[in-house]
N, C-alpha and C. Protein backbone atom coordinates (compact mmCIF):
# COMPACT_ATOMS: atom_id res chain seq x y z
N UNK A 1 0.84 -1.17 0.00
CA UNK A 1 0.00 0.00 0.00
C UNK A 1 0.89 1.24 0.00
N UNK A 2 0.80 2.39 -0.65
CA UNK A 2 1.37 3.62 -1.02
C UNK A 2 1.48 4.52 0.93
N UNK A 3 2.41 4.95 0.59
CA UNK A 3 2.50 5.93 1.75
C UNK A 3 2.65 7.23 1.41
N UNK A 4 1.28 8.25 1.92
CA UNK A 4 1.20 9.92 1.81
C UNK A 4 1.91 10.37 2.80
N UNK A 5 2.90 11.34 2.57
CA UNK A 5 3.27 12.01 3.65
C UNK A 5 3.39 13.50 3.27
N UNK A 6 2.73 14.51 4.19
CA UNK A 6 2.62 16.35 3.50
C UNK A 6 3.81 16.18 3.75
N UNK A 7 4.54 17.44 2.64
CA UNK A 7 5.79 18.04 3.33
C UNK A 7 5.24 19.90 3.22
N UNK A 8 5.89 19.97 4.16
CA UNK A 8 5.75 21.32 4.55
C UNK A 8 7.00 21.96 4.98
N UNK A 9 7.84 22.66 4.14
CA UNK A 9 8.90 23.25 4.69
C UNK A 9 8.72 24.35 5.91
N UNK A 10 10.18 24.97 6.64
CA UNK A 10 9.64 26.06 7.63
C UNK A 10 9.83 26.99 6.57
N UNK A 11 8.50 27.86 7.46
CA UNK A 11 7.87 29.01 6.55
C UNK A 11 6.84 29.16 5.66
N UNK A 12 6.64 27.68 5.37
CA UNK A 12 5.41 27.17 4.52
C UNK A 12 4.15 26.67 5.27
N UNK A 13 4.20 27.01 6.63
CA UNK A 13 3.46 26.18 7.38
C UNK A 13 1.79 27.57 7.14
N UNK A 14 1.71 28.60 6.23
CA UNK A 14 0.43 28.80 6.65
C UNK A 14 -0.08 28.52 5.22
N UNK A 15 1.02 28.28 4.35
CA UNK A 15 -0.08 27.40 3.20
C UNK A 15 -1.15 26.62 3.87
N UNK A 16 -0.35 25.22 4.75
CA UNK A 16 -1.40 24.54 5.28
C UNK A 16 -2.67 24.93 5.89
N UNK A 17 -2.26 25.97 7.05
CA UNK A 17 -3.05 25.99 8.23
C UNK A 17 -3.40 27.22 7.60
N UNK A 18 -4.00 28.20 6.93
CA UNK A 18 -4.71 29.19 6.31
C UNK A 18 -5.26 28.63 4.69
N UNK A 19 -4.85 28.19 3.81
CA UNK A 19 -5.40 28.10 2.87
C UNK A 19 -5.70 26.63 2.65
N UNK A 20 -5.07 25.73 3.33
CA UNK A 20 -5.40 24.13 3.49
C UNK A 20 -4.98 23.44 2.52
N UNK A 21 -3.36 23.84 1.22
CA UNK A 21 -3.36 22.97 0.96
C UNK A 21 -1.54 22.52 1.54
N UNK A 22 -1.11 21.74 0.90
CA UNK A 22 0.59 20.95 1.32
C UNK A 22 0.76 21.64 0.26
N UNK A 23 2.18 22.12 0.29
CA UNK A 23 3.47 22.39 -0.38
C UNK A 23 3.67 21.45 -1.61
N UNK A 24 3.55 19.86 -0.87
CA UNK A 24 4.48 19.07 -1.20
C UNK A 24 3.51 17.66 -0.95
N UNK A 25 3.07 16.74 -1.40
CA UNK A 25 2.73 15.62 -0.98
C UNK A 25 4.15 14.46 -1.66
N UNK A 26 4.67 14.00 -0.61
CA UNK A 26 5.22 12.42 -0.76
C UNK A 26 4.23 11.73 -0.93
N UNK A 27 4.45 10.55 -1.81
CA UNK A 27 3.59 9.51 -2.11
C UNK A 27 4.71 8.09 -2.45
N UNK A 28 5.16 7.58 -1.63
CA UNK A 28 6.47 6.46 -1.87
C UNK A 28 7.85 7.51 -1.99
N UNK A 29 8.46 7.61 -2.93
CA UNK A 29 9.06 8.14 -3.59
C UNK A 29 8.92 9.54 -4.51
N UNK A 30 7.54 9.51 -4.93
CA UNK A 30 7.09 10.17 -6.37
C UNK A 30 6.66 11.43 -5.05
N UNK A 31 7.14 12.93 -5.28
CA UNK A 31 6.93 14.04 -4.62
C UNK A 31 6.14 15.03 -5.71
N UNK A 32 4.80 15.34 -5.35
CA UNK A 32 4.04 16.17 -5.91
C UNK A 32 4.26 17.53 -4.87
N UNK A 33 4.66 18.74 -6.19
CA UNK A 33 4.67 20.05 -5.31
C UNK A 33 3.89 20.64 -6.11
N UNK A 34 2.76 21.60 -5.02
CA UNK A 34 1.86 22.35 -5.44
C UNK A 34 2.85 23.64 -6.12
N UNK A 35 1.65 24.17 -6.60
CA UNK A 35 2.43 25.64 -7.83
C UNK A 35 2.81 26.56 -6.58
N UNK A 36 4.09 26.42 -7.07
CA UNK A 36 5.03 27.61 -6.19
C UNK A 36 5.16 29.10 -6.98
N UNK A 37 4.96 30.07 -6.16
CA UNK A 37 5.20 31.10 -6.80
C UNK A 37 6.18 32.10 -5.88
N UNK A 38 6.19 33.21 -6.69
CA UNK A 38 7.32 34.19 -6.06
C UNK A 38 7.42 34.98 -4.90
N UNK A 39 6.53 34.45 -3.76
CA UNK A 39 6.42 35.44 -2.78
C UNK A 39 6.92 34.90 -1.31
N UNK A 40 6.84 35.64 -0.84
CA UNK A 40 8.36 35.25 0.53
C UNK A 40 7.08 34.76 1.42
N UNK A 41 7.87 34.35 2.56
CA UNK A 41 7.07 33.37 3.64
C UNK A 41 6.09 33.89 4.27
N UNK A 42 5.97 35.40 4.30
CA UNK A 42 5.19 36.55 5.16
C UNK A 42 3.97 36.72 3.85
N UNK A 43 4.22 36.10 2.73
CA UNK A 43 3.02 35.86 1.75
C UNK A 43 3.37 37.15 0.93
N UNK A 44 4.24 38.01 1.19
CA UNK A 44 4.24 39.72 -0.05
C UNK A 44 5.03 38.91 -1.23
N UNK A 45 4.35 39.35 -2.19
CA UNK A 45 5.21 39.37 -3.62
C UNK A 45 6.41 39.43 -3.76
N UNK A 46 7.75 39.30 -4.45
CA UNK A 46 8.33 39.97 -4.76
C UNK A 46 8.20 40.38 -6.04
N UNK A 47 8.52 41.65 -6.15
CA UNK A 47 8.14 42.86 -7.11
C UNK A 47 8.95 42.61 -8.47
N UNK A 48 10.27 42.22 -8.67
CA UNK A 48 10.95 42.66 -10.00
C UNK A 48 10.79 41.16 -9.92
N UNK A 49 10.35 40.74 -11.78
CA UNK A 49 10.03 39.61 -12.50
C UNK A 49 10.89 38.33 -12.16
N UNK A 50 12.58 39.01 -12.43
CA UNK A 50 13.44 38.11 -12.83
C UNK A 50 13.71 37.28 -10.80
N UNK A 51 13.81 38.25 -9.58
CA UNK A 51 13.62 37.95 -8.63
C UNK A 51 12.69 37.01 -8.14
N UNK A 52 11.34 37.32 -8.88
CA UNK A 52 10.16 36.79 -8.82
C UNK A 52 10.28 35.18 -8.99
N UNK A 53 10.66 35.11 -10.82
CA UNK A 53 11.11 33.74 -10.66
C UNK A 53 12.20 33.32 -10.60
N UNK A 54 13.17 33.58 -9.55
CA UNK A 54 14.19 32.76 -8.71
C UNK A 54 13.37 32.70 -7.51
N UNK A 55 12.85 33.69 -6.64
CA UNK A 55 11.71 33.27 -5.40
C UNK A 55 11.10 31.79 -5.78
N UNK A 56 10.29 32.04 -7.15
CA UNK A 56 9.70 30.68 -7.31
C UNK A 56 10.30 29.68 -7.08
N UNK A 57 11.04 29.40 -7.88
CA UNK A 57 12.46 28.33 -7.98
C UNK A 57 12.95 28.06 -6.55
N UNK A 58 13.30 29.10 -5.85
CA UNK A 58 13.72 28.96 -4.43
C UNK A 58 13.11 27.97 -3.55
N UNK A 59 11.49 28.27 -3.67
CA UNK A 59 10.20 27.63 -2.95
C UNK A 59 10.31 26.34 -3.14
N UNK A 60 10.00 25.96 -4.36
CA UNK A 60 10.09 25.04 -5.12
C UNK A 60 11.65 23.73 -4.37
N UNK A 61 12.15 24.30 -4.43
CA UNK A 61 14.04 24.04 -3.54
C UNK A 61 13.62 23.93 -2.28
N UNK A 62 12.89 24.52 -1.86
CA UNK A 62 12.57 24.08 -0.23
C UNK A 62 11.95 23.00 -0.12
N UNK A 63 10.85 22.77 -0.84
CA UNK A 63 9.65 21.95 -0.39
C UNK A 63 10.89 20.53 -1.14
N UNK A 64 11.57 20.86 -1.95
CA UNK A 64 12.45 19.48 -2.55
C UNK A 64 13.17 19.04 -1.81
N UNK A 65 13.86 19.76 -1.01
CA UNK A 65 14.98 19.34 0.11
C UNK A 65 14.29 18.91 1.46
N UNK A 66 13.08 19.75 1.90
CA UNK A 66 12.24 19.28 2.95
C UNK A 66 11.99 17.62 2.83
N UNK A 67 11.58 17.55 1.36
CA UNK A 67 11.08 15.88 0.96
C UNK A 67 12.74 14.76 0.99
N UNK A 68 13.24 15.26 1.06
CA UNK A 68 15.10 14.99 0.89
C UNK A 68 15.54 14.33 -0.45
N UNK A 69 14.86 15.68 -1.23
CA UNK A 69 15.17 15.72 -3.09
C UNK A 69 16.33 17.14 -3.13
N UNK A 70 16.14 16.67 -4.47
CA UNK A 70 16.83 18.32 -4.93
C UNK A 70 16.33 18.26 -6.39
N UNK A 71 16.98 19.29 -7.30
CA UNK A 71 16.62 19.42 -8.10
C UNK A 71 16.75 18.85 -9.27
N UNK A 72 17.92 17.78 -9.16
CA UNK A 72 17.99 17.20 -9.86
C UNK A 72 17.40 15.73 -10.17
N UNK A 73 15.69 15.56 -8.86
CA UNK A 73 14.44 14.49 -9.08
C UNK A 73 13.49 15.02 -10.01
N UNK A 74 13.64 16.25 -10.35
CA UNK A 74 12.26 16.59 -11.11
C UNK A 74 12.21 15.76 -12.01
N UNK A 75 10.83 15.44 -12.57
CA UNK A 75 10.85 14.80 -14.16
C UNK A 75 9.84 15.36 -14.70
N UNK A 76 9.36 16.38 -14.30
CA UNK A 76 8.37 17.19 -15.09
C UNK A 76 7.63 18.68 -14.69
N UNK A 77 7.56 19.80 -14.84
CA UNK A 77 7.78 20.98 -14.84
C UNK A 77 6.63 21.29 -15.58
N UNK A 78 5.53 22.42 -14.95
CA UNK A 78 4.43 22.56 -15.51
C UNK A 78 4.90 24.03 -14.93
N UNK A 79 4.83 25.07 -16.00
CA UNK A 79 4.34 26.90 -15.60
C UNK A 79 3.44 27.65 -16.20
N UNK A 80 2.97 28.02 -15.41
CA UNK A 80 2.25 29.25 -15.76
C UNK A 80 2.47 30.28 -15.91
N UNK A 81 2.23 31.54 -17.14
CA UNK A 81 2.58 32.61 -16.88
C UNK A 81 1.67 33.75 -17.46
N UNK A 82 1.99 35.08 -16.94
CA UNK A 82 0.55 35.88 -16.85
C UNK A 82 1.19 36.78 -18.26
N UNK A 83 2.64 36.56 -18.68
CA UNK A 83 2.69 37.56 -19.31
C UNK A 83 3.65 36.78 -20.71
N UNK A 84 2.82 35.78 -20.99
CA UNK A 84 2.95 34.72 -21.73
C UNK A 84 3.16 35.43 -23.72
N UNK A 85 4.06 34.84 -24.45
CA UNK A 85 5.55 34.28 -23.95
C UNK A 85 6.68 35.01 -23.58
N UNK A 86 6.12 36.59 -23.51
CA UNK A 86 7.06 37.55 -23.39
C UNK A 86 8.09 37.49 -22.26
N UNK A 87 7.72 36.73 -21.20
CA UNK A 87 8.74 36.38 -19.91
C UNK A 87 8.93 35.35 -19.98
N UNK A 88 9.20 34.38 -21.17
CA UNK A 88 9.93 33.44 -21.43
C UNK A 88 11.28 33.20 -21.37
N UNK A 89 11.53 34.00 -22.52
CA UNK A 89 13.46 34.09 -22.58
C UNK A 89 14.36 33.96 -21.27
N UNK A 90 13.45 35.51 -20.18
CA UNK A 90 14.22 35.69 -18.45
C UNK A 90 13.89 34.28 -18.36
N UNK A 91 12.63 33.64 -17.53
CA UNK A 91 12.51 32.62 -17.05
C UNK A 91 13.52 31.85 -17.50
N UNK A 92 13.49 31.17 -18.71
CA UNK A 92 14.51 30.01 -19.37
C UNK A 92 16.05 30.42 -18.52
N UNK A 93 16.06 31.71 -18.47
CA UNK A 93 17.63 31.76 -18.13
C UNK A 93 18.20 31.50 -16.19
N UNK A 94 16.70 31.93 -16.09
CA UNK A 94 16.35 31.73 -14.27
C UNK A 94 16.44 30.14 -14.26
N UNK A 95 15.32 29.79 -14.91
CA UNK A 95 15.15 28.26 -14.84
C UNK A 95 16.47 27.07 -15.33
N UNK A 96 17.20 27.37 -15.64
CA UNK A 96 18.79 26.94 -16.12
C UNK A 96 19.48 27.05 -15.21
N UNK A 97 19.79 28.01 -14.15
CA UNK A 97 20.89 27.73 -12.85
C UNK A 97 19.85 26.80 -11.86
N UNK A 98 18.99 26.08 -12.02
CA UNK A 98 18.35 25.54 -11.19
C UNK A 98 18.27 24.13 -11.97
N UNK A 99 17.55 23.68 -12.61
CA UNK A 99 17.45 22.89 -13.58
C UNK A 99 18.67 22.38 -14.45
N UNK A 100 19.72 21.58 -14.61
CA UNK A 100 20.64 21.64 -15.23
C UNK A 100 20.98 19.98 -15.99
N UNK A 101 21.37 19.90 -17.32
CA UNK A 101 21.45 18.53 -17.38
C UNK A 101 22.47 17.20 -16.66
N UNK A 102 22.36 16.53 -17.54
CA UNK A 102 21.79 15.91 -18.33
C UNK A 102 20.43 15.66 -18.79
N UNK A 103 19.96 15.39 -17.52
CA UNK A 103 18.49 14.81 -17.25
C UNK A 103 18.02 15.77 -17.15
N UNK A 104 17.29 16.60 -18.03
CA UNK A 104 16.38 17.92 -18.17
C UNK A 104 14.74 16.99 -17.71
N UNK A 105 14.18 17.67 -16.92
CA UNK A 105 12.90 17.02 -16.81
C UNK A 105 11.95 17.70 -18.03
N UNK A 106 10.47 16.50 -18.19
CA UNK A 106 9.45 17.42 -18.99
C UNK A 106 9.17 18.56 -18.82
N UNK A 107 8.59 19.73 -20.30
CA UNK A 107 8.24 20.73 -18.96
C UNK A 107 7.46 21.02 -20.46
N UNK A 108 6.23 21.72 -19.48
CA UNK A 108 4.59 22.47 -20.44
C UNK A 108 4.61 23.86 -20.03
N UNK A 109 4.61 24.70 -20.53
CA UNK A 109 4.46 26.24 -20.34
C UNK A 109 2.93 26.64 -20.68
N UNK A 110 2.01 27.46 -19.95
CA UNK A 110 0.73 27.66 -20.51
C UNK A 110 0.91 29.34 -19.66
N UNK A 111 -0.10 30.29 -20.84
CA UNK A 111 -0.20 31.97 -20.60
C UNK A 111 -1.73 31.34 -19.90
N UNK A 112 -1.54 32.38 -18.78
CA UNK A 112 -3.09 32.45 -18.04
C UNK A 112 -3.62 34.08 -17.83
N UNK A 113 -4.53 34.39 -17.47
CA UNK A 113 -5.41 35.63 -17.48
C UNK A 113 -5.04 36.06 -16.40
N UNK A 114 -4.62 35.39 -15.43
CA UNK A 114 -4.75 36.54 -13.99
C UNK A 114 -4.22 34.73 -12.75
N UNK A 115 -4.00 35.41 -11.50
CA UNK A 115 -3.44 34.39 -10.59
C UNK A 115 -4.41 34.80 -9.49
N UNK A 116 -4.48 33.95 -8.16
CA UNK A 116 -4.91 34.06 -6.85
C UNK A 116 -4.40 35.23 -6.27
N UNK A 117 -3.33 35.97 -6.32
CA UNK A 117 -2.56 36.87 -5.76
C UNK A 117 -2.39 38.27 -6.69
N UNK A 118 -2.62 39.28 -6.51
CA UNK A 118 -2.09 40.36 -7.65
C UNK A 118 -0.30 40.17 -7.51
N UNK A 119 -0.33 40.69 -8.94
CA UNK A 119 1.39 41.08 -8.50
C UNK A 119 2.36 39.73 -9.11
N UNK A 120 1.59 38.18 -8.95
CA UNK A 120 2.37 37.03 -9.13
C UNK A 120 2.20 37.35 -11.07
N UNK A 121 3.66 36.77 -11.62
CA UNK A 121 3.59 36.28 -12.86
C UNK A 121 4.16 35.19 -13.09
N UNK A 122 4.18 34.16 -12.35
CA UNK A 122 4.73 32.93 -12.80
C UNK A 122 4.30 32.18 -11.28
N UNK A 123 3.96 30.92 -11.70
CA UNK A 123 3.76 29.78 -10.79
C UNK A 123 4.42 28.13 -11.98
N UNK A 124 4.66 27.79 -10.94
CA UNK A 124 5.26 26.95 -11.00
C UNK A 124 5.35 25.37 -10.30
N UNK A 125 4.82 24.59 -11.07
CA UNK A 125 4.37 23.08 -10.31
C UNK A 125 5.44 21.80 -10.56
N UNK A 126 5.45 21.42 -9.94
CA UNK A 126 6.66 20.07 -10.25
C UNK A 126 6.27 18.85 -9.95
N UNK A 127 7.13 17.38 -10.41
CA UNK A 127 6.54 16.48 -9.94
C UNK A 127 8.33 15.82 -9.91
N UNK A 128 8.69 15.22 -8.34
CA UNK A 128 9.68 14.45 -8.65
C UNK A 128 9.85 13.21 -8.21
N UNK A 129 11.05 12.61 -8.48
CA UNK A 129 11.04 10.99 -7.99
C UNK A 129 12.50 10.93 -7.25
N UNK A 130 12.17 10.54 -5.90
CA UNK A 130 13.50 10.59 -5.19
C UNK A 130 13.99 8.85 -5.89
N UNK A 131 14.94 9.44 -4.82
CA UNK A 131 16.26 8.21 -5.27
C UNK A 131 16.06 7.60 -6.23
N UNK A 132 16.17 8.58 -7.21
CA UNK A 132 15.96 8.10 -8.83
C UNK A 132 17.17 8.24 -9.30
N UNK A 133 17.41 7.00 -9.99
CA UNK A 133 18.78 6.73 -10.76
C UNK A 133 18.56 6.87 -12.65
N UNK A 134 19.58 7.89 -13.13
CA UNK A 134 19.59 7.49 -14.51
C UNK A 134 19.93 6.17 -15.44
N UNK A 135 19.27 6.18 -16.12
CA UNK A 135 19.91 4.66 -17.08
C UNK A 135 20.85 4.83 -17.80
């Protein structure tokens, strides 16, 4: 039988206990992280784009290391962005000191109308697999 376990990094704890969902669900191995976006633990935005998504990325790095991943379990990469594809190029170059090969995980980019938060332009969802070995 599968084992759920939340992860919740420190600082992430009022995702849970105010909006009700996990960061991060463990499930065996396979770590589902909810869409991380750019805003610090006190919940404010950060303001300049390219900051914005390294914040993301950052988050994202917490809830991976909380699960005792890193970045190099992802295998698939889902973003959103509000200002679609024009903050592509930055992102790609943000998303590259984080993300690095060989093993590039999948990844889907989709433009959306607007976010939960004013101010956010990028969220960011992941899915990884610990103690995953390449072939």
């Amino acid at each position: 039988m599968p084992h759920r376990r939340l992860i919740v990094p420190p600082g992430m704890e009022t995702l849970l206990e105010r909006f009700r969902y996990a960061p991060g669900v463990l499930v065996d191995d396979t770590l589902h992280i909810a869409g991380m976006v750019g805003r610090r633990p006190d919940l404010s935005v950060v303001e300049d784009t390219e900051a914005q998504f390294m914040q993301a990325f950052e988050n994202v790095g917490a809830v991976l290391r909380a699960a005792g991943g890193s970045f190099a379990d992802v295998i698939e990469l889902e973003t959103w962005f509000l200002r679609f594809p024009a903050d592509l190029p930055l992102f790609m170059q943000v998303k590259d000191r984080f993300l690095t090969g060989p093993a590039y995980p999948t990844w889907t980019g989709f433009g959306v109308a607007s976010f939960s938060t004013p101010g956010i332009v990028c969220e960011i969802k992941c899915i990884a697999v610990l103690n995953l070995t390449d072939a």
